[in-house]
Protein backbone atom coordinates (compact mmCIF):
# COMPACT_ATOMS: atom_id res chain seq x y z
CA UNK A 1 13.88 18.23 0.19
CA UNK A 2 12.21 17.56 3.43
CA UNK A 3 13.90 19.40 6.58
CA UNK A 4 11.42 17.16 8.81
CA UNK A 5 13.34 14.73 7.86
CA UNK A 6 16.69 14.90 9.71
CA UNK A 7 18.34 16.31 6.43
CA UNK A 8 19.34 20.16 6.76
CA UNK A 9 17.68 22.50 3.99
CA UNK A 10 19.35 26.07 2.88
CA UNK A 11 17.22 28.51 1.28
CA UNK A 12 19.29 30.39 -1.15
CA UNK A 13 19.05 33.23 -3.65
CA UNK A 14 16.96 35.08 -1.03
CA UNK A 15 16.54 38.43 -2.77
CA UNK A 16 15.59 40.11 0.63
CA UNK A 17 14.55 38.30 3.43
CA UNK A 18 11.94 39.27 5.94
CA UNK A 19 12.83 37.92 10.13
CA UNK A 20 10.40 39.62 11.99
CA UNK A 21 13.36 39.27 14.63
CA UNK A 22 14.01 41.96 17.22
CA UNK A 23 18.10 41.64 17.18
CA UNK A 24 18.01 43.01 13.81
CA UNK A 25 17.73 46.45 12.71
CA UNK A 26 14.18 47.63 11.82
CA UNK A 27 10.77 46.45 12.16
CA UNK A 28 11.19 43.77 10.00
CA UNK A 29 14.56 42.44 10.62
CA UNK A 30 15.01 42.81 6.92
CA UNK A 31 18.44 40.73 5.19
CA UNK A 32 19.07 41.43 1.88
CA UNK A 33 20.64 38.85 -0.46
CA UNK A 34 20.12 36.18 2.46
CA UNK A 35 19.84 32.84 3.00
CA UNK A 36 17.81 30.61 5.59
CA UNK A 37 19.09 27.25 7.00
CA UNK A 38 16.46 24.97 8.16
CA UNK A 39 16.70 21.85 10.49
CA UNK A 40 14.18 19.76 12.34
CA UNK A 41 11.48 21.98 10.51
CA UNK A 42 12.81 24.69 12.57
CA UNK A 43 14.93 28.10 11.38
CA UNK A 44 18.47 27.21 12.64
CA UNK A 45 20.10 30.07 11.14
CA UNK A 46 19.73 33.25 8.42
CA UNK A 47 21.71 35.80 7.68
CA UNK A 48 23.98 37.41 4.12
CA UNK A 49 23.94 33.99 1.66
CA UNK A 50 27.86 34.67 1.61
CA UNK A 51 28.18 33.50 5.26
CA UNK A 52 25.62 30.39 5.03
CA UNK A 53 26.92 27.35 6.57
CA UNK A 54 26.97 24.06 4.52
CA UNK A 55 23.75 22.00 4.17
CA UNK A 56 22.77 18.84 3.26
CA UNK A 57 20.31 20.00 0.94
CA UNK A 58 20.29 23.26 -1.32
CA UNK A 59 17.27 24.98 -2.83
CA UNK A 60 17.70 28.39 -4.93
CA UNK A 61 14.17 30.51 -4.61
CA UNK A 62 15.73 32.56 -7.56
CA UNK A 63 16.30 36.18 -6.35
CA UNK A 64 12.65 36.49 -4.42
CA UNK A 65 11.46 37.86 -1.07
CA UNK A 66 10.47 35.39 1.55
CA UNK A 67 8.54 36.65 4.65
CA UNK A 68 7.06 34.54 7.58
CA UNK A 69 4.12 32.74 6.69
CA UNK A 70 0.64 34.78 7.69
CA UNK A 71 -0.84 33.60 10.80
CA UNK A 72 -4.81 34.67 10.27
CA UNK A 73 -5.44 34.75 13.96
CA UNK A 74 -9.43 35.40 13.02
CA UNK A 75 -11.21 32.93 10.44
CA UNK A 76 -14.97 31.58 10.57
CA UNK A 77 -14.61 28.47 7.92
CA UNK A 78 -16.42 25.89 9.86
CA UNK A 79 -20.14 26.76 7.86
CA UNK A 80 -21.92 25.55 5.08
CA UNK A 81 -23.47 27.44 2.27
CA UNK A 82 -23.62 30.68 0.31
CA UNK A 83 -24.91 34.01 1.42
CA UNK A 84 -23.49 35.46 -2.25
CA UNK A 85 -26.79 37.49 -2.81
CA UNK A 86 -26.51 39.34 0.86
CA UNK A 87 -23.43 40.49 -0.13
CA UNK A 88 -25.09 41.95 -3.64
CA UNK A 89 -27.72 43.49 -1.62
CA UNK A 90 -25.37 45.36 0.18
CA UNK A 91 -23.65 46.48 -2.41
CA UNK A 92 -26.85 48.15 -3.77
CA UNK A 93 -27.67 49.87 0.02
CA UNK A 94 -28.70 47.29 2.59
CA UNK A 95 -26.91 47.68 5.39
CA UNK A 96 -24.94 45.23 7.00
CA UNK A 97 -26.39 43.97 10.89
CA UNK A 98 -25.05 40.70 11.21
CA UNK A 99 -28.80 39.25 10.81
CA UNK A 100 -27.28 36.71 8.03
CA UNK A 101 -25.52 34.82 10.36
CA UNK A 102 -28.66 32.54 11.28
CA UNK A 103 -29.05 32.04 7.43
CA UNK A 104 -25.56 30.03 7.81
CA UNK A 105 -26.47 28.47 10.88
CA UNK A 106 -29.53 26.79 9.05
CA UNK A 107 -27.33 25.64 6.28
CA UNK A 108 -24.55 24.33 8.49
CA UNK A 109 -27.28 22.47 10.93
CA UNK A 110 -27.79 20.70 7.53
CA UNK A 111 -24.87 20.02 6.63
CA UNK A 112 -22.84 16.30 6.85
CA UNK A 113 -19.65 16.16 8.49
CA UNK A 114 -18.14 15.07 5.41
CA UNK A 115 -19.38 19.09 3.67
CA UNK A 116 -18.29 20.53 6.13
CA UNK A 117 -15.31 18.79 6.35
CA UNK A 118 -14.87 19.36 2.79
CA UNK A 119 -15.44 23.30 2.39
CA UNK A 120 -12.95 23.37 5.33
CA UNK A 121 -10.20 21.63 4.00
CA UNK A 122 -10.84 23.68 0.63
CA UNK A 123 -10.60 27.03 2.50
CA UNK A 124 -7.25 26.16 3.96
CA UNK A 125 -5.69 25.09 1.10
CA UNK A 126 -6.86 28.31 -0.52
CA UNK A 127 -4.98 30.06 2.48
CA UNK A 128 -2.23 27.88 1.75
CA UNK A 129 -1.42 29.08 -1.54
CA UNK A 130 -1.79 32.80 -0.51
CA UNK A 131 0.77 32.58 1.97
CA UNK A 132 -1.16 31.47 5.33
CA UNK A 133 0.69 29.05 7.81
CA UNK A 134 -1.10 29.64 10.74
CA UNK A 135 -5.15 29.74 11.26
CA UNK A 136 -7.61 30.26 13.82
CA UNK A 137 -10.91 28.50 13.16
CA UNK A 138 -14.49 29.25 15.04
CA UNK A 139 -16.99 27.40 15.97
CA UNK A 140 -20.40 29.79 15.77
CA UNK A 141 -22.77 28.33 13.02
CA UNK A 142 -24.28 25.61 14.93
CA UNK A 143 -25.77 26.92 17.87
CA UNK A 144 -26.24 23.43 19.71
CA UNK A 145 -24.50 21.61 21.61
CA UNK A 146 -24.29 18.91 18.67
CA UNK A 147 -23.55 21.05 15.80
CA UNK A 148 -20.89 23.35 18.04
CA UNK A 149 -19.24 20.22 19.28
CA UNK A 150 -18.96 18.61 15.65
CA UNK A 151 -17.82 21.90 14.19
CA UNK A 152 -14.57 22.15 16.33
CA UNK A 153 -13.95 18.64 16.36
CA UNK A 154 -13.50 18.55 12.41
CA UNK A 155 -11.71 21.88 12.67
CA UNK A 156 -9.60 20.20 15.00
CA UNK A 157 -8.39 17.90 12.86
CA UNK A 158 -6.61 20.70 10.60
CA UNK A 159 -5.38 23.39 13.13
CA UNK A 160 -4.38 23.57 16.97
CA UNK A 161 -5.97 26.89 17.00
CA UNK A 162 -9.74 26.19 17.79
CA UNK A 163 -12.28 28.93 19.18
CA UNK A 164 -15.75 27.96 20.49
CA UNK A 165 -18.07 31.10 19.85
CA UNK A 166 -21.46 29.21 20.92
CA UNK A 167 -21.85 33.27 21.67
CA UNK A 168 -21.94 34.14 18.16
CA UNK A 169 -25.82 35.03 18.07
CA UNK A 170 -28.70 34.01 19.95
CA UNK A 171 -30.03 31.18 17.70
CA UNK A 172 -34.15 31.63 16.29
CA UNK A 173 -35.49 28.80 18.78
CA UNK A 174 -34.49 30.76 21.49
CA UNK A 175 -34.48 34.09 20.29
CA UNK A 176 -37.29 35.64 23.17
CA UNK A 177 -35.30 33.62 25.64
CA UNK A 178 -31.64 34.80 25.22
CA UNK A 179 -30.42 34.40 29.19
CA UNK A 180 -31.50 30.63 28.61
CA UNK A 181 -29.10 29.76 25.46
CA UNK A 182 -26.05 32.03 28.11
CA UNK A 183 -26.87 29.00 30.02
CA UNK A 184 -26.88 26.76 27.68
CA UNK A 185 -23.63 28.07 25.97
CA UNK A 186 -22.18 28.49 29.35
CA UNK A 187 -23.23 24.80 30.56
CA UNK A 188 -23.83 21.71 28.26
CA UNK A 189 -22.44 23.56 25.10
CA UNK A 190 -19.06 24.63 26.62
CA UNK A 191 -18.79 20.94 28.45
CA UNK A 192 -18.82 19.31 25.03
CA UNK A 193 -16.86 21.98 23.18
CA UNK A 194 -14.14 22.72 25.18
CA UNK A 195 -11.68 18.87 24.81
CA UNK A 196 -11.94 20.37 20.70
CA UNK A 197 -11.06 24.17 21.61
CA UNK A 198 -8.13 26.20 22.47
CA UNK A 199 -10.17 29.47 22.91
CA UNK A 200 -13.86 30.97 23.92
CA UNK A 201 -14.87 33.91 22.00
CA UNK A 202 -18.03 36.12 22.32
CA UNK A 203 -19.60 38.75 19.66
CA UNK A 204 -19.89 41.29 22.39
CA UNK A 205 -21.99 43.68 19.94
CA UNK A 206 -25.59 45.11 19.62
CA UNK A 207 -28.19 42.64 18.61
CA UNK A 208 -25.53 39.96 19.69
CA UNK A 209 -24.51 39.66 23.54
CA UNK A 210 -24.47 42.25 25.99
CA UNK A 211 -21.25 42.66 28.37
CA UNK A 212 -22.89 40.93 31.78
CA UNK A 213 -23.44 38.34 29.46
CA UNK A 214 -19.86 38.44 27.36
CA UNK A 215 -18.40 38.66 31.00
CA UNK A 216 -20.30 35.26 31.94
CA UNK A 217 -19.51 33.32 29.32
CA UNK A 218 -15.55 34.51 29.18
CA UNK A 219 -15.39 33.29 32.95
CA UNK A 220 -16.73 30.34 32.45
CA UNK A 221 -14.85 29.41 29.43
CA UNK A 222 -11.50 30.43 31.47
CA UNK A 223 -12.87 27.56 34.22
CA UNK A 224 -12.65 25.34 31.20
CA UNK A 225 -9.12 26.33 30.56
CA UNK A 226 -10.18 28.12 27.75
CA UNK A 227 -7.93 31.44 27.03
CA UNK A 228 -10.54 34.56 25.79
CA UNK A 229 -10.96 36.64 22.93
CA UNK A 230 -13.57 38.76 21.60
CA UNK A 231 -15.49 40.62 19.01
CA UNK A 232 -15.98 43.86 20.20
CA UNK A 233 -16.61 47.73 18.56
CA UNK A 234 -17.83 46.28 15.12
CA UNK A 235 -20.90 48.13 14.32
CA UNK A 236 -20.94 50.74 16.80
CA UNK A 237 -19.30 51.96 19.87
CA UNK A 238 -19.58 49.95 22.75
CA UNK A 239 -18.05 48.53 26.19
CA UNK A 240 -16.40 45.06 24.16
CA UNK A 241 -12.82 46.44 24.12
CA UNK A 242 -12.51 48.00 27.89
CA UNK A 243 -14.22 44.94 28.60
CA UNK A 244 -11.21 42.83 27.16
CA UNK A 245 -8.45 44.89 28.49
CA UNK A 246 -10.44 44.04 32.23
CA UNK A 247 -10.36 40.79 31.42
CA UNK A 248 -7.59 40.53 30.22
CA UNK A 249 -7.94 38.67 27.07
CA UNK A 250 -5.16 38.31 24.54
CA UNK A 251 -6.89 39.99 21.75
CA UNK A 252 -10.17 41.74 20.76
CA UNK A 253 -11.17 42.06 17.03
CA UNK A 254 -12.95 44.17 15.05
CA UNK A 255 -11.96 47.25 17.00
CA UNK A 256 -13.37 50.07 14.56
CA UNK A 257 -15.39 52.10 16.95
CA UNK A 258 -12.88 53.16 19.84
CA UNK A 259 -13.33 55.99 21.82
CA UNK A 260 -10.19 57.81 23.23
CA UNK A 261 -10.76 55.51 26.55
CA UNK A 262 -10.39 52.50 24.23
CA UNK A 263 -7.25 53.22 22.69
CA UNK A 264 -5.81 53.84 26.30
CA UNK A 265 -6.93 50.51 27.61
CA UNK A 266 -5.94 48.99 24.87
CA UNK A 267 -2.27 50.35 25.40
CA UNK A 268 -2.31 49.89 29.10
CA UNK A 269 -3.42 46.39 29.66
CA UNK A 270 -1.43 44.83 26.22
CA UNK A 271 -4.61 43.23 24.37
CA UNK A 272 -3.92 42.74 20.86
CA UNK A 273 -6.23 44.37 18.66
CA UNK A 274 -7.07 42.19 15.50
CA UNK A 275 -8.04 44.55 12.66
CA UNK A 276 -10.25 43.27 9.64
CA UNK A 277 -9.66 45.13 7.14
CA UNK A 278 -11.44 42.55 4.65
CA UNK A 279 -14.72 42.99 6.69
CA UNK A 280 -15.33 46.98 5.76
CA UNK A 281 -13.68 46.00 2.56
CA UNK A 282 -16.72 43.96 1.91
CA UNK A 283 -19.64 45.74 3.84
CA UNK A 284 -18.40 49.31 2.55
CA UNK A 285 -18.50 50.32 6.59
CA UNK A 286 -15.89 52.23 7.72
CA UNK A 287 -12.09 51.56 8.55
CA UNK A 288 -10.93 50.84 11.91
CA UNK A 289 -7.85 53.78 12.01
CA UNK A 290 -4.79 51.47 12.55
CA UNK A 291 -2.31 54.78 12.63
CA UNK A 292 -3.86 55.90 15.72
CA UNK A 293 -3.78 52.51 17.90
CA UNK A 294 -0.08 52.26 16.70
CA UNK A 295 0.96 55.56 17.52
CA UNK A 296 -0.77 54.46 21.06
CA UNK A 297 1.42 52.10 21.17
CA UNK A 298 -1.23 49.68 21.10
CA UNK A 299 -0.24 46.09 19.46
CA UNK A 300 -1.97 45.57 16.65
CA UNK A 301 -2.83 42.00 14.51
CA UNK A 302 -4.52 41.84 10.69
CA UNK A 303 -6.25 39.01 10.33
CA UNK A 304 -8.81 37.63 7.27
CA UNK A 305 -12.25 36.91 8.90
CA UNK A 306 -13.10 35.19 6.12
CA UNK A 307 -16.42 34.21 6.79
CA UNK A 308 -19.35 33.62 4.07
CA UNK A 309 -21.62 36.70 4.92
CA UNK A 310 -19.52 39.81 5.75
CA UNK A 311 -16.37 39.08 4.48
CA UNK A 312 -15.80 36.15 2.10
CA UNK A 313 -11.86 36.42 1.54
CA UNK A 314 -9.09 34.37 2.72
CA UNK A 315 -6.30 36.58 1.37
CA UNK A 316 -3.96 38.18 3.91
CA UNK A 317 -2.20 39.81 1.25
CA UNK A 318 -5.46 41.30 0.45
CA UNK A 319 -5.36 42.81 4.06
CA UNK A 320 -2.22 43.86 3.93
CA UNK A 321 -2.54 46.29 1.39
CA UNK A 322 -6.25 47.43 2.51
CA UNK A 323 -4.57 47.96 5.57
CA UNK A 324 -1.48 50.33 3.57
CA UNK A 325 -4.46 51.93 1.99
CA UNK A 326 -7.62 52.46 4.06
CA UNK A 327 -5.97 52.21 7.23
CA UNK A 328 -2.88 54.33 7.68
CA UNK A 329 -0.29 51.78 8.23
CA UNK A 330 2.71 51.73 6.25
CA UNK A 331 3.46 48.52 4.27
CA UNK A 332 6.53 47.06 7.15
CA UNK A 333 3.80 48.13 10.02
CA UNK A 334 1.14 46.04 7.80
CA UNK A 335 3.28 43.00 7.19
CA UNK A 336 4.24 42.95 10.84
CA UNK A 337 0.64 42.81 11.92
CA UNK A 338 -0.19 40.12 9.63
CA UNK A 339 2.56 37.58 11.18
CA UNK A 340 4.11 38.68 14.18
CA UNK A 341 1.01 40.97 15.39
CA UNK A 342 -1.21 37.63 14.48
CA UNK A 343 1.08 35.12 16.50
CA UNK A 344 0.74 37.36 19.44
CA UNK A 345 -3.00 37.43 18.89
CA UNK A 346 -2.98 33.53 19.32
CA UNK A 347 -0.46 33.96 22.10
CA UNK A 348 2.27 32.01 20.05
CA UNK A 349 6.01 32.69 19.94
CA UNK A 350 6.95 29.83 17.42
CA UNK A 351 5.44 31.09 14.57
CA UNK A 352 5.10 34.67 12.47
CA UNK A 353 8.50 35.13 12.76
CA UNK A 354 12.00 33.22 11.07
CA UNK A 355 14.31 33.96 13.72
CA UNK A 356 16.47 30.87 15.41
CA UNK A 357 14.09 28.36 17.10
CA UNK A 358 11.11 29.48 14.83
CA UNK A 359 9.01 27.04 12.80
CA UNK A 360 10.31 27.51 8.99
CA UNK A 361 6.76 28.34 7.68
CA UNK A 362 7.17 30.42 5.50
CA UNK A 363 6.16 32.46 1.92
CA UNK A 364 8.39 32.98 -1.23
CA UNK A 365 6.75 35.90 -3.20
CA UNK A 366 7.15 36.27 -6.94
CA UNK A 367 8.54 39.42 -6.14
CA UNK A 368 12.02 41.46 -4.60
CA UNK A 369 10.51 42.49 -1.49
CA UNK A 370 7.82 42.51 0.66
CA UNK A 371 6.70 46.22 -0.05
CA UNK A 372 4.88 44.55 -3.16
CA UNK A 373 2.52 42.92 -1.26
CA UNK A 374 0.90 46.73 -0.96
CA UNK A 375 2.54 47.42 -3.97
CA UNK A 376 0.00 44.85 -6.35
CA UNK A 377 -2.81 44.18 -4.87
CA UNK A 378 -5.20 41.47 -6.16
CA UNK A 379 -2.29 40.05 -7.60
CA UNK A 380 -1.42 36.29 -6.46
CA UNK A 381 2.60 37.46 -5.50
CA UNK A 382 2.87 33.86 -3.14
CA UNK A 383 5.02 31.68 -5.43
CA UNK A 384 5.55 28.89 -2.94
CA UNK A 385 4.68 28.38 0.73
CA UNK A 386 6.51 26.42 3.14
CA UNK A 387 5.99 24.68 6.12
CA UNK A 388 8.13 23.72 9.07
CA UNK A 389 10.46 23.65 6.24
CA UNK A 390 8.69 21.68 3.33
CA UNK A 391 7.49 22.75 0.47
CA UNK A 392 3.77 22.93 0.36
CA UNK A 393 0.89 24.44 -1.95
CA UNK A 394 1.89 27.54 -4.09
């Protein structure tokens, strides 16, 4: 049964079939008792199972949902080691301030390429089998040109969609001399990083980098051919977010601290903002309010962050129903964001969706519809993920 093959695959027994695509009714595009031809590794057609067309090859998925695969358009997996007893400190009432991060960048700077390597390919096959096609992967626990340059060449070697954040924090070494490691992030670092990335990201954020300096090294990534994102309104207020709408970046993350001027740039200029729910999940800070950007009009992406200090999760279904919960969206709106709001993130229209011409990546859950993904949380719904039309780990 391999649709990459030549061969074409129908999906049958579709109990209710998520599209994502606009020329059906609803957010969702929702078919019920559907079916799904693949060919190439591409959707070539979906609609009522009644009307499928004949196939060369049949496979029954036995009265389930399938939705588009998750595209987790915000993931730090390139790092070694555990920060397990920062997150039980703040679960007793230390507060989270991003501090840890140089506690991973010692491990990592220790780490082979072979364990790093490793840990990677371990984290996406843990996506894999919660329902994740598509993932972004970060540089940002090096903090030389070396250990940066390694990082995204590994992560490289598992998915197109690489981000060099050199500007993650300013690393100890040069930690009274911050406007020299701009320079050296916006020079040598970014010279040897950017053949292995796609994007350049900043953490545009107090004790992090300031906006003059966000600004820099987003210009000089985009000289690189580097497209821009950012982390932005995390712990506090601050200028990150107006700063991407300027710039015009195709997303900025984090977004929980938005003053009414945010929100309007935000719908104005058409940045995605990447919510992470999994983030105040885990640091017990409080949740960006996803019912006000949408009723903004603002586009909004989910996405994982799973990362080993502030939010060690790689389930999207877990943000999806945080997101139902803590955040005001309702479960269609949250299952939107995490496909079609996270392939707009990554400025992709092949993927988060299974309309005609799509990649078949997709997820059959072990349940009649998608509203169960809110419905039972914690509860590991992804039968069997597929992609560009084979069957893959579930």
């Amino acid at each position: 049964m391999d649709a990459s093959t030549g061969r074409s695959l129908l999906l049958t027994g579709i109990a209710e079939l998520t599209t994502n695509d606009p020329s059906r009714d609803g957010l969702l595009g929702v078919v019920r008792d559907a079916a799904l031809v693949v060919e190439g590794g591409t959707v070539a057609w979906t609609g009522p199972q009644r009307e499928a067309p004949p196939t060369d090859v049949a496979y029954d998925v036995g009265g389930r949902a399938v939705v588009p695969g998750f595209v987790d358009s915000h993931a730090h997996l390139m790092f070694a080691g555990d920060r397990a007893e920062e997150f039980a400190a703040r679960m007793t009432g230390t507060p989270y301030s991003a501090g840890g991060i140089r506690t991973t960048v010692a491990a990592t700077r220790a780490a082979t390429d072979e364990q790093l390597a490793a840990n990677l390919a371990r984290l996406v096959d843990e996506m894999r089998r919660q329902g994740t096609t598509t993932v972004e992967v970060k540089s940002g626990y090096g903090l030389t040109v070396h250990d940066e340059a390694r990082s995204l060449a590994i992560a490289r070697q598992l998915t197109q969609e690489t981000t060099f954040l050199g500007a993650h924090v300013v690393p100890p070494e040069l930690a009274d001399d911050p406007g020299a490691y701009v320079d050296l992030v916006t020079g040598p670092m970014l010279e040897a990083c950017a053949p292995y990335a796609r994007w350049v990201d900043v953490f545009c954020e107090r004790g992090a980098f300031d906006a003059d300096q966000a600004r820099a090294i987003l210009q000089a990534g985009k000289a690189k051919g580097l497209r821009g994102r950012m982390h932005a309104n995390q712990l506090g207020p601050g200028p990150g977010v107006q700063l991407a709408c300027a710039l015009g970046l195709t997303a900025v993350d984090h977004c929980t601290y938005l003053a009414d001027e945010d929100v309007d740039a935000l719908a104005s200029s058409g940045t995605t903002a990447t919510l992470l729910p999994g983030v105040e999940f885990s640091t017990r800070s409080p949740y960006p309010d996803g019912r006000r950007l949408l009723d903004a009009g603002v586009h909004v992406a989910l996405a994982s962050d799973c990362n080993p200090g502030s939010c060690y999760t790689s389930s999207m279904p877990l943000c999806v129903a945080l997101a139902v919960r803590e955040m005001g969206m309702s479960p269609a709106e949250a299952v939107f964001a995490a496909t079609m709001g996270g392939a707009r993130a990554l400025g992709r229209d092949d993927v988060g969706h299974l309309a005609d011409g799509a990649a078949a990546d997709l997820a059959v859950l072990d349940a009649p519809s998608y509203l169960h993904l809110a419905y039972r949380p914690g509860v590991p719904l992804v039968r069997e993920t597929f992609l560009r039309g084979r069957p893959g780990t579930g």
